[in-house]
N, C-alpha and C. Protein backbone atom coordinates (compact mmCIF):
# COMPACT_ATOMS: atom_id res chain seq x y z
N UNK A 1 -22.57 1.93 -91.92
CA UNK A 1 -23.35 0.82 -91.44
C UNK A 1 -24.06 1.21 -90.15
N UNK A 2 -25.16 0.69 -90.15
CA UNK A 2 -25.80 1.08 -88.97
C UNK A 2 -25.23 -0.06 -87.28
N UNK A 3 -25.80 0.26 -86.61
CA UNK A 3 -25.30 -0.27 -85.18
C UNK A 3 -25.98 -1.72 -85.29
N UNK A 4 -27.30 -1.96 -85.38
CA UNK A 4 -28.30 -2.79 -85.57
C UNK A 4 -27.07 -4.15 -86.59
N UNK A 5 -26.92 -3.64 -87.33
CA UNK A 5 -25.86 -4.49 -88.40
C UNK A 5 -24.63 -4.94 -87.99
N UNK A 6 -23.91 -3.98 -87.36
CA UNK A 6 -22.54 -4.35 -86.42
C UNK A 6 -22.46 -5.53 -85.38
N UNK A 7 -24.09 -5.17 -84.70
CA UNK A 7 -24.22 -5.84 -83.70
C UNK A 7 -23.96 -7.30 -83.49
N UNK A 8 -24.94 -7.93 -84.14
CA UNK A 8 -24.31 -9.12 -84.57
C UNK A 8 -22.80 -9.75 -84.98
N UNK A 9 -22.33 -8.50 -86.11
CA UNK A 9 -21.04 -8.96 -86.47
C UNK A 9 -19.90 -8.93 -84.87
N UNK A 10 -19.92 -7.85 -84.03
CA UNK A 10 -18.91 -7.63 -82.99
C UNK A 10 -19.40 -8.84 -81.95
N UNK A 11 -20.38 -8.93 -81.86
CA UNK A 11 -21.21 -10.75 -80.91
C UNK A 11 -20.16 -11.26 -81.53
N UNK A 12 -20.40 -12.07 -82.72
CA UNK A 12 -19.23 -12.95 -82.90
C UNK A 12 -17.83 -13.08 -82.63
N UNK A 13 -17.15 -12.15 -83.22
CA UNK A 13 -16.14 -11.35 -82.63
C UNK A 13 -15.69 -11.74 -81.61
N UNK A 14 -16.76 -10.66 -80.83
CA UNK A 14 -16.34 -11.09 -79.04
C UNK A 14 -16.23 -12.48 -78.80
N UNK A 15 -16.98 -13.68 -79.31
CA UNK A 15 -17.59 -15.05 -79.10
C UNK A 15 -15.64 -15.94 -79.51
N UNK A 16 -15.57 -15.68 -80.76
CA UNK A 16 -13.87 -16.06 -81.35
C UNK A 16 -12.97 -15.92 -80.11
N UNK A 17 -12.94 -14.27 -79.78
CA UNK A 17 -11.77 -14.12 -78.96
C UNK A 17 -11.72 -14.81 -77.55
N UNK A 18 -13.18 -15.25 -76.96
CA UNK A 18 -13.70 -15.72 -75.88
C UNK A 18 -13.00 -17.05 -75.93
N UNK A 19 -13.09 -17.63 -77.13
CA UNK A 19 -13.25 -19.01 -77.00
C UNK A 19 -11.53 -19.10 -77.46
N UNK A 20 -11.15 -17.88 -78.11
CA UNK A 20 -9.48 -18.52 -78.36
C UNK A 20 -8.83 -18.10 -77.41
N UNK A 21 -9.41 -17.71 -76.09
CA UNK A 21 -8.55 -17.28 -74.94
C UNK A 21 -8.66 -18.96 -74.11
N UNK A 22 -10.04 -18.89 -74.01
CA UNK A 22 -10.22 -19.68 -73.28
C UNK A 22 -9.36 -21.35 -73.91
N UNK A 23 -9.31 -21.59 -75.22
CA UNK A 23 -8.17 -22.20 -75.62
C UNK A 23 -6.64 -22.58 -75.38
N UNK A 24 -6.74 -20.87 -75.56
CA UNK A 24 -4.86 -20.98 -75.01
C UNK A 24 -4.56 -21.39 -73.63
N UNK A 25 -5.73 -20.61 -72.50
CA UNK A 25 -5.64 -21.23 -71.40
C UNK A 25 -5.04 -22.33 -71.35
N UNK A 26 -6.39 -23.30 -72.00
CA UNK A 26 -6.37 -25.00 -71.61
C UNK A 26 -4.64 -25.36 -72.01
N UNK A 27 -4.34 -24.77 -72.58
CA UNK A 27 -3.54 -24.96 -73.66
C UNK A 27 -1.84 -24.35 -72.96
N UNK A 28 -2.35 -24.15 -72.32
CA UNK A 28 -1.07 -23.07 -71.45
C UNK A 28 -1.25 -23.40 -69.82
N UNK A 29 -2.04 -24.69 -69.64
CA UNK A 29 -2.16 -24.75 -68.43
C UNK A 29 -1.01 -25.64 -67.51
N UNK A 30 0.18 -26.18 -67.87
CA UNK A 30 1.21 -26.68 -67.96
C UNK A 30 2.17 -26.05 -68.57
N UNK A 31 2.72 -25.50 -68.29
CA UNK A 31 4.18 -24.76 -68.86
C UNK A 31 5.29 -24.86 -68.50
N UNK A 32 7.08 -25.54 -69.27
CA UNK A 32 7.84 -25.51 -68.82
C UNK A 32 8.56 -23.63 -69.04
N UNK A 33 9.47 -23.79 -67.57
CA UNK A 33 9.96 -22.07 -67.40
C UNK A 33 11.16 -22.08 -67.52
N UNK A 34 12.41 -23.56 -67.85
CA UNK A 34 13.63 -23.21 -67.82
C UNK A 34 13.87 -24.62 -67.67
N UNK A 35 14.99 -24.84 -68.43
CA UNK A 35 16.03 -26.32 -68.73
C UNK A 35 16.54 -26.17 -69.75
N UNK A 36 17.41 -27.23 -69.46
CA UNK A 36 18.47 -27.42 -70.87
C UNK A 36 18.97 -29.21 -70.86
N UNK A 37 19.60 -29.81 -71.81
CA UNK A 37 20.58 -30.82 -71.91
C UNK A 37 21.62 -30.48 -72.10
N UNK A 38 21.66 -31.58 -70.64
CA UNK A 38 23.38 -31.25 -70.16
C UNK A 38 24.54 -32.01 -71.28
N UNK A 39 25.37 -31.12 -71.52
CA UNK A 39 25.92 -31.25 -72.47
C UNK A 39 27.48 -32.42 -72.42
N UNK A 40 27.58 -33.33 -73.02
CA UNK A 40 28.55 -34.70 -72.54
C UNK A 40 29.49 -34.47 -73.16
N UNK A 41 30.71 -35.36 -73.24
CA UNK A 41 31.70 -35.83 -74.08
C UNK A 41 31.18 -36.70 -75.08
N UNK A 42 31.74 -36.74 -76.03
CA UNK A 42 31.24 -37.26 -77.50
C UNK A 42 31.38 -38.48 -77.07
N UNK A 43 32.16 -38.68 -76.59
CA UNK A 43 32.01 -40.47 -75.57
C UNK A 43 31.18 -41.19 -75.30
N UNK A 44 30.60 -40.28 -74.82
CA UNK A 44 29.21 -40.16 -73.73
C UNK A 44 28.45 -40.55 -74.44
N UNK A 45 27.00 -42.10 -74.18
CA UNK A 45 26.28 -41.92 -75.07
C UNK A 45 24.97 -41.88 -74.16
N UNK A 46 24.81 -41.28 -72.97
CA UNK A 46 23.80 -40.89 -72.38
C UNK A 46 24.25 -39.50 -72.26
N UNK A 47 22.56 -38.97 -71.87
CA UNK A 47 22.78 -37.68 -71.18
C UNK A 47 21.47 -37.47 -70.35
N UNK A 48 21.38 -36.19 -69.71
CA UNK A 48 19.97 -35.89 -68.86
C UNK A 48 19.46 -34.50 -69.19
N UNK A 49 18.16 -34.33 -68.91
CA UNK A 49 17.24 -33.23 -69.51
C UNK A 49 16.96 -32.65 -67.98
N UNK A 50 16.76 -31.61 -67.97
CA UNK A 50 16.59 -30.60 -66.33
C UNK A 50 15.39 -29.65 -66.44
N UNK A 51 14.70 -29.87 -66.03
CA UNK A 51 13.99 -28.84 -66.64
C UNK A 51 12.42 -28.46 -65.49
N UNK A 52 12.00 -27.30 -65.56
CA UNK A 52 10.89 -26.90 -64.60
C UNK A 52 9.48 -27.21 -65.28
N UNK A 53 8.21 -27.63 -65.12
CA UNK A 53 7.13 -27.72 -65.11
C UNK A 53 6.06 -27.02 -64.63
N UNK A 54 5.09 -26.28 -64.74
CA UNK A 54 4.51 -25.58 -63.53
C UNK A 54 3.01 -26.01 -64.27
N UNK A 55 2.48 -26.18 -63.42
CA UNK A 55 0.58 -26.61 -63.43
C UNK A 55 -0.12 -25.37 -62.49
N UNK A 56 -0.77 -24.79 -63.54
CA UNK A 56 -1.41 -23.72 -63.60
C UNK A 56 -3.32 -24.33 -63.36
N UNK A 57 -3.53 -25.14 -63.36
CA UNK A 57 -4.89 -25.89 -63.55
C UNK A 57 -5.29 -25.80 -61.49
N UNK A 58 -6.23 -26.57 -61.28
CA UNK A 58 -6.62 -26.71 -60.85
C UNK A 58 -6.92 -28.29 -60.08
N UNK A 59 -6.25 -28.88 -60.79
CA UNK A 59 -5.70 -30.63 -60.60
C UNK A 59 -4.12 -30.94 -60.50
N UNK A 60 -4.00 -31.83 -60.28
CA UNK A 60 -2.67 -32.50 -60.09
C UNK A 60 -2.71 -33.12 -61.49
N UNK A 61 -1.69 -32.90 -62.06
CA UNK A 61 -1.20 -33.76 -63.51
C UNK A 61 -0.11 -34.74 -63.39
N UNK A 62 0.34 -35.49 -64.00
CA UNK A 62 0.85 -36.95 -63.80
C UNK A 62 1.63 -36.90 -65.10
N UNK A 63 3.22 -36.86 -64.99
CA UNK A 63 4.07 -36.75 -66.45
C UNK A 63 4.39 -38.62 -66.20
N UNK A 64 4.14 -38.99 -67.43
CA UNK A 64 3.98 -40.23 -67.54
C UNK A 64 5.28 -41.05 -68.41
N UNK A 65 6.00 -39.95 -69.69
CA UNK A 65 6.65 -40.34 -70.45
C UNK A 65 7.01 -39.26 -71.01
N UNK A 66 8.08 -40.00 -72.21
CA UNK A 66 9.01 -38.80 -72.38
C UNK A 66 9.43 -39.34 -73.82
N UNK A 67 9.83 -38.40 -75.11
CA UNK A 67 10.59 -39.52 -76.11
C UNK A 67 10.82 -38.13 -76.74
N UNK A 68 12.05 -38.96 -77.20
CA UNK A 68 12.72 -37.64 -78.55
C UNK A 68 12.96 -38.06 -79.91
N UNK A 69 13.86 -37.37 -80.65
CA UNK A 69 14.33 -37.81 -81.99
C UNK A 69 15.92 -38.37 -81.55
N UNK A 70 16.82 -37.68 -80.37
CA UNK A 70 17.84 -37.32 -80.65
C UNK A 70 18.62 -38.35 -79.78
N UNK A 71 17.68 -39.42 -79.13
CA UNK A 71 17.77 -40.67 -78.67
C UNK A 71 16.72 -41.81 -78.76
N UNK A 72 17.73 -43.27 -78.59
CA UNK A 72 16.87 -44.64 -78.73
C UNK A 72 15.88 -44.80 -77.64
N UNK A 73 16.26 -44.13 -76.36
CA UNK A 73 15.34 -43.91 -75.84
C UNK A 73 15.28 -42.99 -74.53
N UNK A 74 14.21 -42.75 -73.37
CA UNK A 74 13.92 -41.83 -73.06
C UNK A 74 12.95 -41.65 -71.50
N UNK A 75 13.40 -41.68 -70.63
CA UNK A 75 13.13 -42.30 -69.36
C UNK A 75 13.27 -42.00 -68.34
N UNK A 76 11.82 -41.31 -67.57
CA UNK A 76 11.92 -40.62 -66.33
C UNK A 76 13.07 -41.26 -65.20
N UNK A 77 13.53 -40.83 -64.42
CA UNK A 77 14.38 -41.26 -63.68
C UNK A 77 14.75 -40.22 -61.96
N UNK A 78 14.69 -40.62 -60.96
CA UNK A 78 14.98 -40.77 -59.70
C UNK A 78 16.05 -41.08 -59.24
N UNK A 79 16.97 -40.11 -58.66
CA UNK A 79 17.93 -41.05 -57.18
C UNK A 79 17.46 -41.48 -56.02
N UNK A 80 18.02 -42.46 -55.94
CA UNK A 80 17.44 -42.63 -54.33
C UNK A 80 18.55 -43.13 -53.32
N UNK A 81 18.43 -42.89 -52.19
CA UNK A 81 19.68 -43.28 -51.64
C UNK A 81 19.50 -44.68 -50.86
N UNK A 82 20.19 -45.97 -51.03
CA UNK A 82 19.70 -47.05 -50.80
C UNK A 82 21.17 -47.87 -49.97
N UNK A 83 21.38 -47.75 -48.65
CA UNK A 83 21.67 -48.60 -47.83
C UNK A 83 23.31 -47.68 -48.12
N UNK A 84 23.07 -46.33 -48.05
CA UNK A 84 24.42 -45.18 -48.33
C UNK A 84 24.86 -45.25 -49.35
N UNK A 85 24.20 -45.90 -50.62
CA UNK A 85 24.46 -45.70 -52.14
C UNK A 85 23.46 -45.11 -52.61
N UNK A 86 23.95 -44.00 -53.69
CA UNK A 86 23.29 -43.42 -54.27
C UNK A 86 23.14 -44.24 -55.53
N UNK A 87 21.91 -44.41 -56.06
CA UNK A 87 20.96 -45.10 -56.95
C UNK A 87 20.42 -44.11 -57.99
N UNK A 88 20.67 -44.41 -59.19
CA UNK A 88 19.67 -43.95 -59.87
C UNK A 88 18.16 -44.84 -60.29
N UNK A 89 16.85 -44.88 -59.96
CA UNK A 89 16.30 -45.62 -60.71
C UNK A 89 14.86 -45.54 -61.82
N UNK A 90 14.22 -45.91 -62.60
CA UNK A 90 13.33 -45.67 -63.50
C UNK A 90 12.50 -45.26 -62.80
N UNK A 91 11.64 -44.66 -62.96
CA UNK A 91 10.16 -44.25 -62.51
C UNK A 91 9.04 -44.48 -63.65
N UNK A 92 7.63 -45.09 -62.90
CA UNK A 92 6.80 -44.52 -64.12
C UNK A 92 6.49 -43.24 -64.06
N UNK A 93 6.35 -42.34 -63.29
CA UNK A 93 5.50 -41.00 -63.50
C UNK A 93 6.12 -39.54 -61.96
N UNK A 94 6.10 -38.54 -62.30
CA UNK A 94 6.54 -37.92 -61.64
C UNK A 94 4.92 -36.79 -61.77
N UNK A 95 4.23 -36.43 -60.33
CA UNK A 95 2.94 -35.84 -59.76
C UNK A 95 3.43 -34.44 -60.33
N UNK A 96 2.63 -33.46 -60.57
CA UNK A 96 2.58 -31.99 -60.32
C UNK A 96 1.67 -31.64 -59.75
N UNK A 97 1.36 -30.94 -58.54
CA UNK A 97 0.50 -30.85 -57.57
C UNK A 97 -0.34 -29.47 -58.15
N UNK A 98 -1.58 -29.31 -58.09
CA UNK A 98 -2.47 -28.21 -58.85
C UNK A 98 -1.73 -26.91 -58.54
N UNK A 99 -1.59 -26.10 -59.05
CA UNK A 99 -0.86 -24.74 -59.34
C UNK A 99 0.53 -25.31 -58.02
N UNK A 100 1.19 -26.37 -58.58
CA UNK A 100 2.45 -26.34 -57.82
C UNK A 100 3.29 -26.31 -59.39
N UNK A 101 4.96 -26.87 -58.99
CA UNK A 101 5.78 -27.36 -59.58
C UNK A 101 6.32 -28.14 -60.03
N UNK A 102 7.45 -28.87 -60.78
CA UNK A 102 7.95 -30.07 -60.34
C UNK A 102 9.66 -29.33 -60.93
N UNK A 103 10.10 -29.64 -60.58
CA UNK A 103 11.91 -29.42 -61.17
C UNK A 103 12.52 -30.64 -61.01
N UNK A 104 13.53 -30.51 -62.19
CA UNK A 104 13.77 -31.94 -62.80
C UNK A 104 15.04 -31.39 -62.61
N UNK A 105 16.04 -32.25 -61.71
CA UNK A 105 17.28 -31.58 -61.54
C UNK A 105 18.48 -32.74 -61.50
N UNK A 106 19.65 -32.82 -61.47
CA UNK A 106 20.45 -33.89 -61.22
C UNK A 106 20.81 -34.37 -59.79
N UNK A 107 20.77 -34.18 -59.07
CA UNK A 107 20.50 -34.82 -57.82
C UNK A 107 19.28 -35.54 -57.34
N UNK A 108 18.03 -35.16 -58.32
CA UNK A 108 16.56 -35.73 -57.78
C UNK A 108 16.04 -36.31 -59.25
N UNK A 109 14.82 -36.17 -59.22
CA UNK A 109 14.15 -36.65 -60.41
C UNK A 109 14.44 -35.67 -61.95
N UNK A 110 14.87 -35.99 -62.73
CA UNK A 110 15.84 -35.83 -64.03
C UNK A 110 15.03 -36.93 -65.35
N UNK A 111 15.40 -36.33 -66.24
CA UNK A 111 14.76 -36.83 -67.68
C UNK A 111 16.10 -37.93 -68.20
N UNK A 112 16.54 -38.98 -68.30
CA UNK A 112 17.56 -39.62 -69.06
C UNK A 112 17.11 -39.95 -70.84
N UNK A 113 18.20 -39.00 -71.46
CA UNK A 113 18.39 -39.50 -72.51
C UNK A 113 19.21 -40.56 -73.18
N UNK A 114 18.95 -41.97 -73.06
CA UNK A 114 19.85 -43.12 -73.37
C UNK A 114 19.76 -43.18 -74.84
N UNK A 115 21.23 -43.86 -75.54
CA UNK A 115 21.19 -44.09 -76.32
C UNK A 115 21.69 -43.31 -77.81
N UNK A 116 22.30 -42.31 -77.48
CA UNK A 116 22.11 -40.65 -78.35
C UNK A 116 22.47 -41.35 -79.42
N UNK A 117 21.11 -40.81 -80.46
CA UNK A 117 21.76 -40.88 -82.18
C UNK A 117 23.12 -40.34 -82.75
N UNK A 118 23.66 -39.41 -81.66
CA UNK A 118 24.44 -38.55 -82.43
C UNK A 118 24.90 -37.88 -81.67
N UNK A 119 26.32 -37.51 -81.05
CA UNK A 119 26.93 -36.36 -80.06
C UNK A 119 25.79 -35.06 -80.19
N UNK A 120 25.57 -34.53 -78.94
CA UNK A 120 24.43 -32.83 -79.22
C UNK A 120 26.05 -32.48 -79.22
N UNK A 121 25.58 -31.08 -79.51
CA UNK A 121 26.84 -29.91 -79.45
C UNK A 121 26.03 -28.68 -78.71
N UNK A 122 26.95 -28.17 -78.17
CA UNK A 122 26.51 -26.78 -77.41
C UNK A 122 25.58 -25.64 -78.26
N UNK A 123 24.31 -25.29 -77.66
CA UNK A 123 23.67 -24.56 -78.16
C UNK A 123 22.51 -25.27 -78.83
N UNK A 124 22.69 -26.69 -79.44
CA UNK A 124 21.61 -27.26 -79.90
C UNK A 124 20.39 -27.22 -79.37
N UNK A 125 19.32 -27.41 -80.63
CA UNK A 125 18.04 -27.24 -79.22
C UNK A 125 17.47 -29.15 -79.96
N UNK A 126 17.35 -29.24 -78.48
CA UNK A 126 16.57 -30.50 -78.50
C UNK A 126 14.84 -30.69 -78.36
N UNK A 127 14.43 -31.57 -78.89
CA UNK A 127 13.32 -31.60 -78.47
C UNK A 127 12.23 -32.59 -77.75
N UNK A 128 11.71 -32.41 -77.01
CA UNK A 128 11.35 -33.43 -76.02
C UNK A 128 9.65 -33.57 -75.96
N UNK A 129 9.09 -34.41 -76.47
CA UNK A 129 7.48 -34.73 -76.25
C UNK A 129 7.30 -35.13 -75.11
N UNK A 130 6.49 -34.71 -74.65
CA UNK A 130 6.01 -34.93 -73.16
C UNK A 130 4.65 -35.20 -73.21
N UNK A 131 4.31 -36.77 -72.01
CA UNK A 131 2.90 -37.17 -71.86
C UNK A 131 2.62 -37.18 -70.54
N UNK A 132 1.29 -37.01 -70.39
CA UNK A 132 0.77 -36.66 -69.25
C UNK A 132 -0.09 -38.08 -69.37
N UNK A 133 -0.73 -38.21 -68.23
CA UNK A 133 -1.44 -39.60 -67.63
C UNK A 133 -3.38 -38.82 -68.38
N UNK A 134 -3.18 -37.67 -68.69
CA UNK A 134 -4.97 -37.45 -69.22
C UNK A 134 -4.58 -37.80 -70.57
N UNK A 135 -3.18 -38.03 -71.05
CA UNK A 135 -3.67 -38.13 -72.25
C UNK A 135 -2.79 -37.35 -73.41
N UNK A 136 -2.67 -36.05 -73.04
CA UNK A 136 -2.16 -34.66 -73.64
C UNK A 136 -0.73 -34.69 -73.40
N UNK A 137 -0.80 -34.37 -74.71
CA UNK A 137 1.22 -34.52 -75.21
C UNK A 137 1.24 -32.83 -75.18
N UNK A 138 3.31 -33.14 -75.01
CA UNK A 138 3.28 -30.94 -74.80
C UNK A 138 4.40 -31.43 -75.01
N UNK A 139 4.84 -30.71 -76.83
CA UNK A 139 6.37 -30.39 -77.14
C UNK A 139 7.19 -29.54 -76.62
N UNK A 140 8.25 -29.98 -76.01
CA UNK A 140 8.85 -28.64 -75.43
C UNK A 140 10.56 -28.93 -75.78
N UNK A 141 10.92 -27.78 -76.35
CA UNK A 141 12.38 -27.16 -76.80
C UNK A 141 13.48 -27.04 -75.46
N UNK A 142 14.90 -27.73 -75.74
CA UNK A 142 16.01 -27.18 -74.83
C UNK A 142 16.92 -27.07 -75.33
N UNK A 143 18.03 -26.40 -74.80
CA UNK A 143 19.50 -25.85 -75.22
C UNK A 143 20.29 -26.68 -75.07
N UNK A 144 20.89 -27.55 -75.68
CA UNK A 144 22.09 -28.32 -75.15
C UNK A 144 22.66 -27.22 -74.21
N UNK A 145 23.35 -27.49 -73.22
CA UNK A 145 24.42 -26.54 -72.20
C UNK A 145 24.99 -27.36 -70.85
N UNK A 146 26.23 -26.77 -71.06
CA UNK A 146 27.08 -27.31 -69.97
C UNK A 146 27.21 -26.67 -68.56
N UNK A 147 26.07 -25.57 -68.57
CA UNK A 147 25.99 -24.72 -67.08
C UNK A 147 25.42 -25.54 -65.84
N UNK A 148 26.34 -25.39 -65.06
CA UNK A 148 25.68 -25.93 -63.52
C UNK A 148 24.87 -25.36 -62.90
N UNK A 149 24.04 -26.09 -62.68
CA UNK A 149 22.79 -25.21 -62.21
C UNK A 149 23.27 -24.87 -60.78
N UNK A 150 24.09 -25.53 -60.11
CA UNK A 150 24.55 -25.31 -58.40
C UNK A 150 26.00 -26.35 -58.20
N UNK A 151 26.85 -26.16 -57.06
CA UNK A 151 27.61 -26.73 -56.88
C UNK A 151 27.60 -28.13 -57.34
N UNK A 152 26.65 -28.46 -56.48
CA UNK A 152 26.36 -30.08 -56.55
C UNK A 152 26.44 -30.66 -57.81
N UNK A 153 26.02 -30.03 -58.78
CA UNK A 153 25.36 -30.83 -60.38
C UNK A 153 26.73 -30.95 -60.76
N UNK A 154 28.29 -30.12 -59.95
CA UNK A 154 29.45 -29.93 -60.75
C UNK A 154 30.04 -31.58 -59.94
N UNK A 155 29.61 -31.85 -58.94
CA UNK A 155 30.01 -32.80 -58.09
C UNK A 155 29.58 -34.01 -58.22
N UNK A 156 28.31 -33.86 -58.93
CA UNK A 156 27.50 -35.40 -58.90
C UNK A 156 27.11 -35.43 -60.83
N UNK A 157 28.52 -36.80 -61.11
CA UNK A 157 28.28 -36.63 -62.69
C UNK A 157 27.56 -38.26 -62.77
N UNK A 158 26.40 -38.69 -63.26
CA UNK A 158 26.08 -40.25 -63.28
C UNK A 158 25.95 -40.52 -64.86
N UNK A 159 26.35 -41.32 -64.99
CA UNK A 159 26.57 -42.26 -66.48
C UNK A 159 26.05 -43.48 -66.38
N UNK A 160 25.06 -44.11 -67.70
CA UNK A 160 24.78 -45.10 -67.55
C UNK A 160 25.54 -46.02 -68.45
């Protein structure tokens, strides 16, 4: 084949890979880097989700909501410390500041899973839809696990 003939075909080419990078970007511009559900007594019919966020964009994004299969329901949540009691309470939305973070931990702002269809067991992976305030949902996978992330999480157990 001559060059004249290629030419065109490798334009395109190049044009696909351009545009499926620039895709994944958009597409990868929010990424969780590590969490799990903390893992309960079969008792237990709550539990909490921990997990890191990072905003790679250029804006502040706004996590708005939360829902699974593996509970009735599903609900950002905050401590706060109120008159030397520690509080847990609902939130609508937790900020990610443009190429910052957010960590979702048990002492601070945490994911509550109320309601569980069904005891998790260790190792399970759960799954968690996540909404943002533009709009854009982002499925993201965790491990059931009973690891402490730090002293504290072994010290501070809340049940609803």
């Amino acid at each position: 084949m001559e060059f004249k003939t290629l030419k065109p075909i490798f334009k395109q080419l190049f044009n696909c890979l351009v545009l499926s990078c620039a895709s994944f970007s958009a597409l990868a511009s929010v990424i969780v880097t590590e969490g799990h559900v903390r893992a309960m007594p079969e008792t237990v019919p709550n539990t909490a989700a921990y997990f890191t966020l990072e905003n790679h964009t250029d804006k502040a994004v706004r996590l708005i909501g939360v829902s699974t299969t593996v509970a009735k329901d599903a609900q950002l949540h905050t401590i706060i410390e109120d008159q030397g009691m520690v509080k847990m309470r609902h939130v609508e939305g937790f900020d990610i500041p443009s190429h910052g973070a957010l960590t979702l931990t048990p002492s601070g702002d945490h994911v509550m899973l109320l309601g569980l269809k069904a005891p998790l067991v260790l190792e399970q992976q759960v799954e968690l839809q996540l909404e943002f305030d533009d709009g854009e949902k982002m499925a993201i996978t965790l491990p059931v696990s009973k690891e402490a992330e730090n002293a504290a999480e072994q010290e501070h157990h809340h049940h609803h």
